[in-house]
N, C-alpha and C. Protein backbone atom coordinates (compact mmCIF):
# COMPACT_ATOMS: atom_id res chain seq x y z
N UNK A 1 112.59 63.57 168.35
CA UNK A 1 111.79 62.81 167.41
C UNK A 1 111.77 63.48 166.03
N UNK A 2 111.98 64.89 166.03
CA UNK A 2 111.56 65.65 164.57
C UNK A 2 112.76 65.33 164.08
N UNK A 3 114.47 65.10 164.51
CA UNK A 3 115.30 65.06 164.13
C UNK A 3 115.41 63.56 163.58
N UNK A 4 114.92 62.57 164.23
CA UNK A 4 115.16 61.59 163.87
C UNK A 4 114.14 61.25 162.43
N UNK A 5 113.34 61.48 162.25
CA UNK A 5 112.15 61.78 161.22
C UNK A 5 113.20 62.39 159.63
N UNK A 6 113.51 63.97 160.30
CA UNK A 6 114.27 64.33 159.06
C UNK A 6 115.54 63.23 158.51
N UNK A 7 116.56 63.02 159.33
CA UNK A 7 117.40 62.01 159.61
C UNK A 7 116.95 61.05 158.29
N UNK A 8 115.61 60.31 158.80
CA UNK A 8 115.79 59.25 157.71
C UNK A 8 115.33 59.61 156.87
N UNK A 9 114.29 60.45 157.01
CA UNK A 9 113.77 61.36 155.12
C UNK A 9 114.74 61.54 154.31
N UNK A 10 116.02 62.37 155.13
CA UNK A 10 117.28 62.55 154.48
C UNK A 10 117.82 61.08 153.78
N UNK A 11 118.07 60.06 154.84
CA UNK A 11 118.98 58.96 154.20
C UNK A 11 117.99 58.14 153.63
N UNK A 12 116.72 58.69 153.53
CA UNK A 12 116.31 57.60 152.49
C UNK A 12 116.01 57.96 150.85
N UNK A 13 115.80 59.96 150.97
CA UNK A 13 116.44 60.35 150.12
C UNK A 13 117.70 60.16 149.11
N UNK A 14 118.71 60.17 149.73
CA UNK A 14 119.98 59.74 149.54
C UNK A 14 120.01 58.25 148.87
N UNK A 15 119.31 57.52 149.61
CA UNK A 15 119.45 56.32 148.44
C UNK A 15 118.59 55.56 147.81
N UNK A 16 117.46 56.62 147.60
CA UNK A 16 116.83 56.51 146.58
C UNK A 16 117.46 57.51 145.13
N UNK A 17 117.85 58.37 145.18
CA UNK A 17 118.74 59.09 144.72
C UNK A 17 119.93 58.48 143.84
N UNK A 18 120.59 57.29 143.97
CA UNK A 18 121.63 56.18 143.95
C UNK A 18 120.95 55.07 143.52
N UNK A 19 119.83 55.25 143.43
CA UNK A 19 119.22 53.36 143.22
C UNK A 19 119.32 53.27 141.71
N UNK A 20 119.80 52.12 141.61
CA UNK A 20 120.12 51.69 140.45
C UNK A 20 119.57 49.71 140.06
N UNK A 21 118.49 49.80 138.87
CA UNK A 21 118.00 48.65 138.81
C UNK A 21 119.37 47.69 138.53
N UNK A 22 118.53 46.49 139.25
CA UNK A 22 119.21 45.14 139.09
C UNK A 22 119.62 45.38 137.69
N UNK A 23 120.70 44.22 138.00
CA UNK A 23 121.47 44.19 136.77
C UNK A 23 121.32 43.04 135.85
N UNK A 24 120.80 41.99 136.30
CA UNK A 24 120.43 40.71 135.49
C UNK A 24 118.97 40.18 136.33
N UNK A 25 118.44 39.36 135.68
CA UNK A 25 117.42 38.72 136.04
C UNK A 25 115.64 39.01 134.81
N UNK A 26 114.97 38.15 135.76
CA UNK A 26 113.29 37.84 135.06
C UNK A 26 112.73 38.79 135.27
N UNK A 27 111.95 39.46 133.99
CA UNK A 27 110.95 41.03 134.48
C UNK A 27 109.97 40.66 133.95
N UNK A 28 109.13 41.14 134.50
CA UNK A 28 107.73 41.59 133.80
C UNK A 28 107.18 43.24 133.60
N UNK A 29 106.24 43.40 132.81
CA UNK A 29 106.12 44.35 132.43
C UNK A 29 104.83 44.72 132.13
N UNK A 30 104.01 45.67 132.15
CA UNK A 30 102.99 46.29 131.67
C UNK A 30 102.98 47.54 131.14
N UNK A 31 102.61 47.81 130.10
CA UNK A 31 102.72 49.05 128.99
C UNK A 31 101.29 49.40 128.73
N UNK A 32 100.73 51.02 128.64
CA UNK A 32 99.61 50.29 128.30
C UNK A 32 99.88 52.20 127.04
N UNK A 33 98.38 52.85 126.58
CA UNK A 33 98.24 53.56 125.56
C UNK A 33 97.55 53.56 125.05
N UNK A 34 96.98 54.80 124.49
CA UNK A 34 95.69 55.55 123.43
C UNK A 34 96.22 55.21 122.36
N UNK A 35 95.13 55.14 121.09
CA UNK A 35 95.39 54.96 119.97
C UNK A 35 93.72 55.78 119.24
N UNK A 36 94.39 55.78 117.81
CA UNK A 36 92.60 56.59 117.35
C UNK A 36 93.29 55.87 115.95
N UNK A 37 92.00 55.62 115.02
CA UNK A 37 91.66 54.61 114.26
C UNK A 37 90.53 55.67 113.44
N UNK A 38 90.94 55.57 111.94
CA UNK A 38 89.64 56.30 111.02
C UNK A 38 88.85 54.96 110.29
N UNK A 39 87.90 55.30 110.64
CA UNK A 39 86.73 54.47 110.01
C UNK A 39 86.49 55.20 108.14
N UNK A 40 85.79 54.23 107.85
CA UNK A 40 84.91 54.37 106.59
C UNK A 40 84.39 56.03 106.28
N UNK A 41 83.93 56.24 107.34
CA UNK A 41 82.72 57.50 106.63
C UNK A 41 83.68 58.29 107.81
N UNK A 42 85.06 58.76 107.31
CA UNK A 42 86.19 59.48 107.67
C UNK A 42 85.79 60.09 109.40
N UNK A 43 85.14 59.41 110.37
CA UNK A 43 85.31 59.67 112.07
C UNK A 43 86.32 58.61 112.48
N UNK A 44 86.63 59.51 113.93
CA UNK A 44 87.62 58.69 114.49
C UNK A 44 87.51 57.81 115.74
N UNK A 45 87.65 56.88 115.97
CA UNK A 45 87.46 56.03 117.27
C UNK A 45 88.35 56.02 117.87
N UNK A 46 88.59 56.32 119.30
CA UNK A 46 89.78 55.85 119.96
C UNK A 46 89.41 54.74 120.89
N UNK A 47 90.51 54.16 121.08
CA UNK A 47 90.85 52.52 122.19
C UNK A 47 92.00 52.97 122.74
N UNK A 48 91.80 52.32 123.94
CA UNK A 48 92.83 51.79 124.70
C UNK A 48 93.94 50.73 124.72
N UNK A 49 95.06 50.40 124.99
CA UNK A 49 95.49 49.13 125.06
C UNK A 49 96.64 48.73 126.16
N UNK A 50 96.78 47.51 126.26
CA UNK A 50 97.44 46.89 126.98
C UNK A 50 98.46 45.94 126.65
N UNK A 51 99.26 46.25 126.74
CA UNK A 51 100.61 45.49 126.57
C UNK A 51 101.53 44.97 127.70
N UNK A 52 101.29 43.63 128.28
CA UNK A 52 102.02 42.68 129.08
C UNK A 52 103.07 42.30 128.55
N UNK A 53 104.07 41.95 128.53
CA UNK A 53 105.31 41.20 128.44
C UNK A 53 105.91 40.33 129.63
N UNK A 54 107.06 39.58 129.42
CA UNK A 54 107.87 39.05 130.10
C UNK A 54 109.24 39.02 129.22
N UNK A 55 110.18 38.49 129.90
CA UNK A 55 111.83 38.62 129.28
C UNK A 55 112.66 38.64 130.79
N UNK A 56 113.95 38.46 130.12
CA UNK A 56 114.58 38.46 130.77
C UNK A 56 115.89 39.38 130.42
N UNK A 57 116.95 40.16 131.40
CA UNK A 57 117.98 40.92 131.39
C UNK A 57 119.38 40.40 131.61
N UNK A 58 119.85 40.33 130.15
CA UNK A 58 121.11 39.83 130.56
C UNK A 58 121.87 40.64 131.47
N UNK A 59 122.05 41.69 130.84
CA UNK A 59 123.00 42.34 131.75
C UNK A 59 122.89 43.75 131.43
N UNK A 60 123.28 45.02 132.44
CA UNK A 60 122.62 46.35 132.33
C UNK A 60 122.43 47.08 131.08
N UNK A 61 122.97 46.20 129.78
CA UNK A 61 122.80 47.04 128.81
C UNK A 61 121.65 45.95 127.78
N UNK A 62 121.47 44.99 127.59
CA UNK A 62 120.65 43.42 126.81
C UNK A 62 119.83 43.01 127.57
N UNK A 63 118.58 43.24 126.66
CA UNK A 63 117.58 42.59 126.99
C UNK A 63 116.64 41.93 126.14
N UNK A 64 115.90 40.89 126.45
CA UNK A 64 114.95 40.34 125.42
C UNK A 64 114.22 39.51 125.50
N UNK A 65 112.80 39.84 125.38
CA UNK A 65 111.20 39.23 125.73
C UNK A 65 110.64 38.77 124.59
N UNK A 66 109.11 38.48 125.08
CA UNK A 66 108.38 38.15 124.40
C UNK A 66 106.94 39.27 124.60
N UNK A 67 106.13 39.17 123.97
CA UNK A 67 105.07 40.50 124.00
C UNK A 67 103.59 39.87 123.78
N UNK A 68 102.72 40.73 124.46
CA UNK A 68 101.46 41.24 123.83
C UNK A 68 100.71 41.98 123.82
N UNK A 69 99.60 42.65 123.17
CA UNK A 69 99.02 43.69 123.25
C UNK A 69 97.37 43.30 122.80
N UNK A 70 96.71 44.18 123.85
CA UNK A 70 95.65 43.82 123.56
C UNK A 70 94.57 44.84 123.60
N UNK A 71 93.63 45.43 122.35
CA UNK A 71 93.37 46.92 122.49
C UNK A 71 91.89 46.31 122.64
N UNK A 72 91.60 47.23 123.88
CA UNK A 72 89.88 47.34 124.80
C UNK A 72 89.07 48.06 123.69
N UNK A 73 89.40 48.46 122.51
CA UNK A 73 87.91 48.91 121.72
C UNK A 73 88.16 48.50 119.92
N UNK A 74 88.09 49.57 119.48
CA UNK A 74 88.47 50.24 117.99
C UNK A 74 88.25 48.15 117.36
N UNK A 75 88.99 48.02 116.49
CA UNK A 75 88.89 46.70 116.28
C UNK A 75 89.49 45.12 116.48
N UNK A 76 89.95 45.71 118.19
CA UNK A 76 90.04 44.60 118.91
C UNK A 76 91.25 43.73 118.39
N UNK A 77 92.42 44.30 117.68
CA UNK A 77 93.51 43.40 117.48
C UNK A 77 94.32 43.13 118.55
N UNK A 78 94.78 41.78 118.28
CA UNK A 78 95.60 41.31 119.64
C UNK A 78 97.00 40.91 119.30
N UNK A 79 97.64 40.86 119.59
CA UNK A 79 99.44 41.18 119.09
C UNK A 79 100.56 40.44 119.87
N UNK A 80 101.18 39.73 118.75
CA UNK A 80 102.01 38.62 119.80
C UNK A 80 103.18 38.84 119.11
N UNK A 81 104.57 39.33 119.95
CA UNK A 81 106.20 39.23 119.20
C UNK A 81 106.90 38.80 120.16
N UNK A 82 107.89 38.92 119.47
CA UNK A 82 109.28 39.28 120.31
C UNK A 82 110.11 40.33 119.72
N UNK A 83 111.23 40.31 121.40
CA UNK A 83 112.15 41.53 120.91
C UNK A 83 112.86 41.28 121.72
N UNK A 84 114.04 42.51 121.25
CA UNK A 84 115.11 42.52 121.98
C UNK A 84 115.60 44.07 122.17
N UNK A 85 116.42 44.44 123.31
CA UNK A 85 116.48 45.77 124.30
C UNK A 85 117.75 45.57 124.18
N UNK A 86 118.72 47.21 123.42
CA UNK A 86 119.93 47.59 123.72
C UNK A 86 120.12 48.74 124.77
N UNK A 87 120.50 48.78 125.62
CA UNK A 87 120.84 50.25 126.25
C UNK A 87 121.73 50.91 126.15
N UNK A 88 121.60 52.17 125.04
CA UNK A 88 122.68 52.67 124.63
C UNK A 88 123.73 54.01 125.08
N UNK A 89 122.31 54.65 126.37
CA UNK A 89 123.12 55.52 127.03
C UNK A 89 122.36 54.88 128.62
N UNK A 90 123.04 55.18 129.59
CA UNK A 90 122.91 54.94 131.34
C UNK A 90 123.52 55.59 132.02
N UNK A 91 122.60 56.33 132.89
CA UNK A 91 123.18 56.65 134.42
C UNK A 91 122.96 56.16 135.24
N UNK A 92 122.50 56.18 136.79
CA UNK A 92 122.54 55.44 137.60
C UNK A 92 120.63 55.40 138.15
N UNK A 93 120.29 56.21 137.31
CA UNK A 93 118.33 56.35 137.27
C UNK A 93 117.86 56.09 135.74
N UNK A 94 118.66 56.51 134.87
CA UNK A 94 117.98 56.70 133.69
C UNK A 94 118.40 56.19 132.66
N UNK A 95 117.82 55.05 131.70
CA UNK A 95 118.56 54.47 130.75
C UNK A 95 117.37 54.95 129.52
N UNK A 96 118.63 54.93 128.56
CA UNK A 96 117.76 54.91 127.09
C UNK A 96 118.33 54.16 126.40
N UNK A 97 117.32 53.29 125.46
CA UNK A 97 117.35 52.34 124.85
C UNK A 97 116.72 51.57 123.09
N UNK A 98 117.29 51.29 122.75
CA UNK A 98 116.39 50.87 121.46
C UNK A 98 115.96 49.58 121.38
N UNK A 99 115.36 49.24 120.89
CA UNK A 99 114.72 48.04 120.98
C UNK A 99 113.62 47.44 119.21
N UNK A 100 114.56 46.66 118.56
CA UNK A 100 113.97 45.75 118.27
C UNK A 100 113.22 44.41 118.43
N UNK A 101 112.06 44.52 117.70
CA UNK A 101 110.86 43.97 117.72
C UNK A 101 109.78 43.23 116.17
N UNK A 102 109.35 42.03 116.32
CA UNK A 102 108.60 41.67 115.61
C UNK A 102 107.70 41.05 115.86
N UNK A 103 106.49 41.65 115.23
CA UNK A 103 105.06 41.16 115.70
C UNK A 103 104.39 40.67 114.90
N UNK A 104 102.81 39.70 115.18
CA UNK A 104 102.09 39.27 114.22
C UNK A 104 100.86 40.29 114.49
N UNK A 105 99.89 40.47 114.41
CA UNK A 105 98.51 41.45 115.07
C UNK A 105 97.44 40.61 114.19
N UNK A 106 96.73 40.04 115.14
CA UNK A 106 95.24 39.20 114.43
C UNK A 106 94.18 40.01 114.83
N UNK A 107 93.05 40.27 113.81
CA UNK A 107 92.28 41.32 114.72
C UNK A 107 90.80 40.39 114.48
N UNK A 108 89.77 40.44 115.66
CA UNK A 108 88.74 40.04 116.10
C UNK A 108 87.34 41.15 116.39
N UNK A 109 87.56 41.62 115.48
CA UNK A 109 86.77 42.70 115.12
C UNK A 109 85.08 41.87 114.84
N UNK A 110 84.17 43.44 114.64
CA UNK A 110 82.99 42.56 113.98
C UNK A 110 82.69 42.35 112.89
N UNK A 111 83.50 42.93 111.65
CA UNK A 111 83.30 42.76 110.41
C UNK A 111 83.73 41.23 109.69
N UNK A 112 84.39 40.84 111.31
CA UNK A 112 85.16 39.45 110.13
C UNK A 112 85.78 39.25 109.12
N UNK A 113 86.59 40.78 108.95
CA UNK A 113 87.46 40.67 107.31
C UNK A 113 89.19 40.28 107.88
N UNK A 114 89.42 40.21 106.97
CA UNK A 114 90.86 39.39 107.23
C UNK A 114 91.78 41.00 107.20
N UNK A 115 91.80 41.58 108.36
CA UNK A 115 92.78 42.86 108.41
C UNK A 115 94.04 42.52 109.40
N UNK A 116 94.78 40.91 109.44
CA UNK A 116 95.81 40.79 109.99
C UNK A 116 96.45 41.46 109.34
N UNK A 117 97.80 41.65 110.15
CA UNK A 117 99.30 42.55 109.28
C UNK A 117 100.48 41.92 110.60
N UNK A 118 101.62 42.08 109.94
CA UNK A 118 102.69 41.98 110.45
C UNK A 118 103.80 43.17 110.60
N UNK A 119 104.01 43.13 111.91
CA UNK A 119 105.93 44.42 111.52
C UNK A 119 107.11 44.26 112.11
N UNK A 120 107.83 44.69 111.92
CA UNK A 120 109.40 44.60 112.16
C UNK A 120 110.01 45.42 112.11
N UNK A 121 110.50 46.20 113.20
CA UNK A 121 111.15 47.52 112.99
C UNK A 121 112.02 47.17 114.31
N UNK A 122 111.92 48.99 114.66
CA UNK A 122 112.50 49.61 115.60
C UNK A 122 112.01 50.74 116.35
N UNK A 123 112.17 50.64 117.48
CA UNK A 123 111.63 51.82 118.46
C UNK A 123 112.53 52.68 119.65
N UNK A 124 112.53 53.37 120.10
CA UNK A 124 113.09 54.16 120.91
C UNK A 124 112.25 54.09 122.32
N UNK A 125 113.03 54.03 123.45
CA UNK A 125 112.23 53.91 124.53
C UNK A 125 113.33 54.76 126.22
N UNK A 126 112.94 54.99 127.31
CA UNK A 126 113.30 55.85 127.78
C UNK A 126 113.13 54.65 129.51
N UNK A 127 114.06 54.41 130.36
CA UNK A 127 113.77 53.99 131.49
C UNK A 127 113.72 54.49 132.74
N UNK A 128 112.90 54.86 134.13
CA UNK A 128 113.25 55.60 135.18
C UNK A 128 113.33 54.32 136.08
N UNK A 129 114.38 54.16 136.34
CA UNK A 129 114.53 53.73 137.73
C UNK A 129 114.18 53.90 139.28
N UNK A 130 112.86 53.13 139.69
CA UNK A 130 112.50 53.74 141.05
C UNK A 130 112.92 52.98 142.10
N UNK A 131 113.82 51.93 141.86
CA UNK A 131 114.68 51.33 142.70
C UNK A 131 114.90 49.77 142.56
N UNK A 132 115.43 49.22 142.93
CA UNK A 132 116.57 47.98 142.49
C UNK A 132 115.81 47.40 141.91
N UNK A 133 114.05 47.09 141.83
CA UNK A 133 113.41 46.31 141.14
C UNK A 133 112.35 46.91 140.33
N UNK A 134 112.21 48.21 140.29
CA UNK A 134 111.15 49.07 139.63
C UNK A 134 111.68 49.62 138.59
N UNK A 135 111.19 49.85 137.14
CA UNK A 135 111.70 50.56 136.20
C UNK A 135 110.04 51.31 135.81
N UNK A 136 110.07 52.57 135.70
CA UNK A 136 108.79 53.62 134.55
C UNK A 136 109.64 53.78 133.34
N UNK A 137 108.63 52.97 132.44
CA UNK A 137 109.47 52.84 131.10
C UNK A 137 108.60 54.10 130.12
N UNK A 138 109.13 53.97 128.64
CA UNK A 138 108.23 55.28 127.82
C UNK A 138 108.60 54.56 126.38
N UNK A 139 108.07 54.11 125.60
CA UNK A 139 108.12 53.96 124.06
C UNK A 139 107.36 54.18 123.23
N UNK A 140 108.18 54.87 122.08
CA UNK A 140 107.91 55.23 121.15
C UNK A 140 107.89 55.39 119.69
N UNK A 141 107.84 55.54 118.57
CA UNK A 141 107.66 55.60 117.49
C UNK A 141 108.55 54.07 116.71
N UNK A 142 107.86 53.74 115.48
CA UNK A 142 108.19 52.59 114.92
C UNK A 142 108.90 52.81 113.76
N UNK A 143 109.87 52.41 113.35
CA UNK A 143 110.64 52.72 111.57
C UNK A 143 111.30 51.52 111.33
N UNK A 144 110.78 51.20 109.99
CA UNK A 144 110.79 49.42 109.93
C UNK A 144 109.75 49.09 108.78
N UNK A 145 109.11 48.05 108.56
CA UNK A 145 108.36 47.17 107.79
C UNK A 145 106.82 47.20 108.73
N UNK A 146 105.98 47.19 107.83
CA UNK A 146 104.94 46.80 108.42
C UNK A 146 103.59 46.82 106.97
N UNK A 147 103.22 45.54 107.11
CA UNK A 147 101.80 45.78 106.02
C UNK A 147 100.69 45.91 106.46
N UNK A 148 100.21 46.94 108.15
CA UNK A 148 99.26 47.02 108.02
C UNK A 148 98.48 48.43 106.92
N UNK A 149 97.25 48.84 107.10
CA UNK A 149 96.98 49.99 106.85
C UNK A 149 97.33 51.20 107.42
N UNK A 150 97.66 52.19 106.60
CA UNK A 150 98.57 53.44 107.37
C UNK A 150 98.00 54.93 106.72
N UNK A 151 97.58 54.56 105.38
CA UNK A 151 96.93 55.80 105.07
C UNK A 151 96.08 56.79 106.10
N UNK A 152 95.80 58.30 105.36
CA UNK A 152 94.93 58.66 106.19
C UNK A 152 95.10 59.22 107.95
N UNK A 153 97.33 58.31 107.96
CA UNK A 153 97.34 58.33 109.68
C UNK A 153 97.77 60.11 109.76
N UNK A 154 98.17 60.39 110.75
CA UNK A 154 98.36 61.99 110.56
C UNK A 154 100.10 61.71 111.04
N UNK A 155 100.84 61.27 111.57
CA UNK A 155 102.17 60.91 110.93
C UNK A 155 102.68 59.95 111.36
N UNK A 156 102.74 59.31 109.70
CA UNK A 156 103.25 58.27 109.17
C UNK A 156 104.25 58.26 107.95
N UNK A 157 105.18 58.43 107.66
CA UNK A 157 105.78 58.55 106.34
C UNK A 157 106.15 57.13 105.92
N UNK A 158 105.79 57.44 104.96
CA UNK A 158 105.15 55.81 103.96
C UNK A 158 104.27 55.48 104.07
N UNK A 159 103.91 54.83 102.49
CA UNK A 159 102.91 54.39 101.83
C UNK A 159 103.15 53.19 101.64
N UNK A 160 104.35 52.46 101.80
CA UNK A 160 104.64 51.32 101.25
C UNK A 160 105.19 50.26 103.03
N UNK A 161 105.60 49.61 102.20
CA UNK A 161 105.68 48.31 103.51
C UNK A 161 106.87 49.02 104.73
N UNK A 162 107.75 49.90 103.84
CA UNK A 162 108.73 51.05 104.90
C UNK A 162 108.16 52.13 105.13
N UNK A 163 107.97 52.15 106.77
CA UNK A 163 107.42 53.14 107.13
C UNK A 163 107.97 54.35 108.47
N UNK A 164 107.95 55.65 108.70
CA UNK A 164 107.77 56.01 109.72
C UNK A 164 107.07 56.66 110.47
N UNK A 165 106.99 55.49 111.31
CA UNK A 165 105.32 55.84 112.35
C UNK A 165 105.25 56.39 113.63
N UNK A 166 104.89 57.90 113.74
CA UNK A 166 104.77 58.73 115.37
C UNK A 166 103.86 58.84 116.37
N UNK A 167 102.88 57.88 115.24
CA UNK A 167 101.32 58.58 115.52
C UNK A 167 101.16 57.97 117.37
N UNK A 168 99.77 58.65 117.86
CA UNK A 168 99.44 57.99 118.76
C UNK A 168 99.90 56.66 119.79
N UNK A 169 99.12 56.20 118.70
CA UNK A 169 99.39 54.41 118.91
C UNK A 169 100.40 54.52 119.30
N UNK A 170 102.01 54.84 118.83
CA UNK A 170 103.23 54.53 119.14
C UNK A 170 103.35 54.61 120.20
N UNK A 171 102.92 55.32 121.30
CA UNK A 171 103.47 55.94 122.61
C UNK A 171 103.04 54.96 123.30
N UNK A 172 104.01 54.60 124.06
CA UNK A 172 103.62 53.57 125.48
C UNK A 172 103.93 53.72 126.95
N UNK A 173 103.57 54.38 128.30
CA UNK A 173 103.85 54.01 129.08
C UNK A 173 103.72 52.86 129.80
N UNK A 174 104.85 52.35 131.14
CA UNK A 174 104.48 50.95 131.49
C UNK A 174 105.07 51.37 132.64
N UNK A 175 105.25 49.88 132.98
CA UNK A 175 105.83 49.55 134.93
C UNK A 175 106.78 48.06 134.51
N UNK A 176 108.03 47.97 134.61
CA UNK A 176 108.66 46.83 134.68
C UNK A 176 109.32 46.14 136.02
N UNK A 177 108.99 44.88 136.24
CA UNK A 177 109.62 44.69 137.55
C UNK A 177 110.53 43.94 137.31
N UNK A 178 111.70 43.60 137.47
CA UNK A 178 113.02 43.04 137.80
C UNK A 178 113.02 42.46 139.02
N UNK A 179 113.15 40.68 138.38
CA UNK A 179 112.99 39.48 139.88
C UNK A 179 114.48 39.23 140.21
């Protein structure tokens, strides 16, 4: 019995080891991430957020969804794009990828001031493969267009509508499933 035990620990080792996500098809996704936000009388708030998607995979290297994000505190902006996923290096667990993206962000805050903004860039993102239908994804930083507010961030380079952004906010872990 102990042999047969190791046996499949071994071969299931082994091809988990080898697993390699589907190659086409419908995913979904959840991303989620900290962010911190300076107020008026220079303190900082942090929120949470959540980012759902869907899309679909052409093929092991193209991909391209639709998005949203939705942050549990700070001032409650909610965020709707699309994008699209190159994969520019792959092994048989691990892909990395870039991914352009454009968003609108409406925020529902309590002040009621008009602090929508829009962006359009680019991001860098990292995939683990946990088997034919599981991906642990990682994204990060934005360089591109964007008119929201940025001053004040601790790194951001630019002041103007081109920016590059590391901060916090940027970082995303998620869970993607491949149907």
């Amino acid at each position: 019995m102990r042999t047969l035990i190791t046996s499949l620990f071994l071969l299931s080792s082994c091809l988990l080891a080898f697993a390699q996500t589907k190659e086409r098809g419908l995913f979904i996704e959840l991303n989620g991430g900290y962010g911190q936000t300076e107020r008026y009388d220079n303190t900082h708030d942090g929120y949470a957020f959540l980012s759902p998607a869907i899309g679909y995979q052409f093929n092991s290297r193209w991909a391209a969804g639709i998005k949203t994000r939705f942050e549990l505190a700070a001032d409650k902006f909610k965020t709707f794009g699309a994008y699209g996923q190159y994969a520019f290096w792959q092994t048989n667990r691990i892909k990395l990828f870039g991914e352009a993206a454009a968003t609108v962000s409406v925020c529902s805050g309590k002040d009621g001031g008009n602090d929508n903004y829009s962006e359009a860039g680019l991001s860098v993102g990292a995939a683990y493969s946990l088997g034919r239908h599981c991906n642990i994804l990682l994204r990060y930083l934005h360089i591109g267009y964007s008119d929201a507010y940025h001053r004040n961030e601790d790194f951001c380079l630019g002041d103007g509508r081109f920016i590059v952004d590391g901060n916090l906010k940027r970082l995303q872990i998620g869970v993607q499933w491949i149907f």
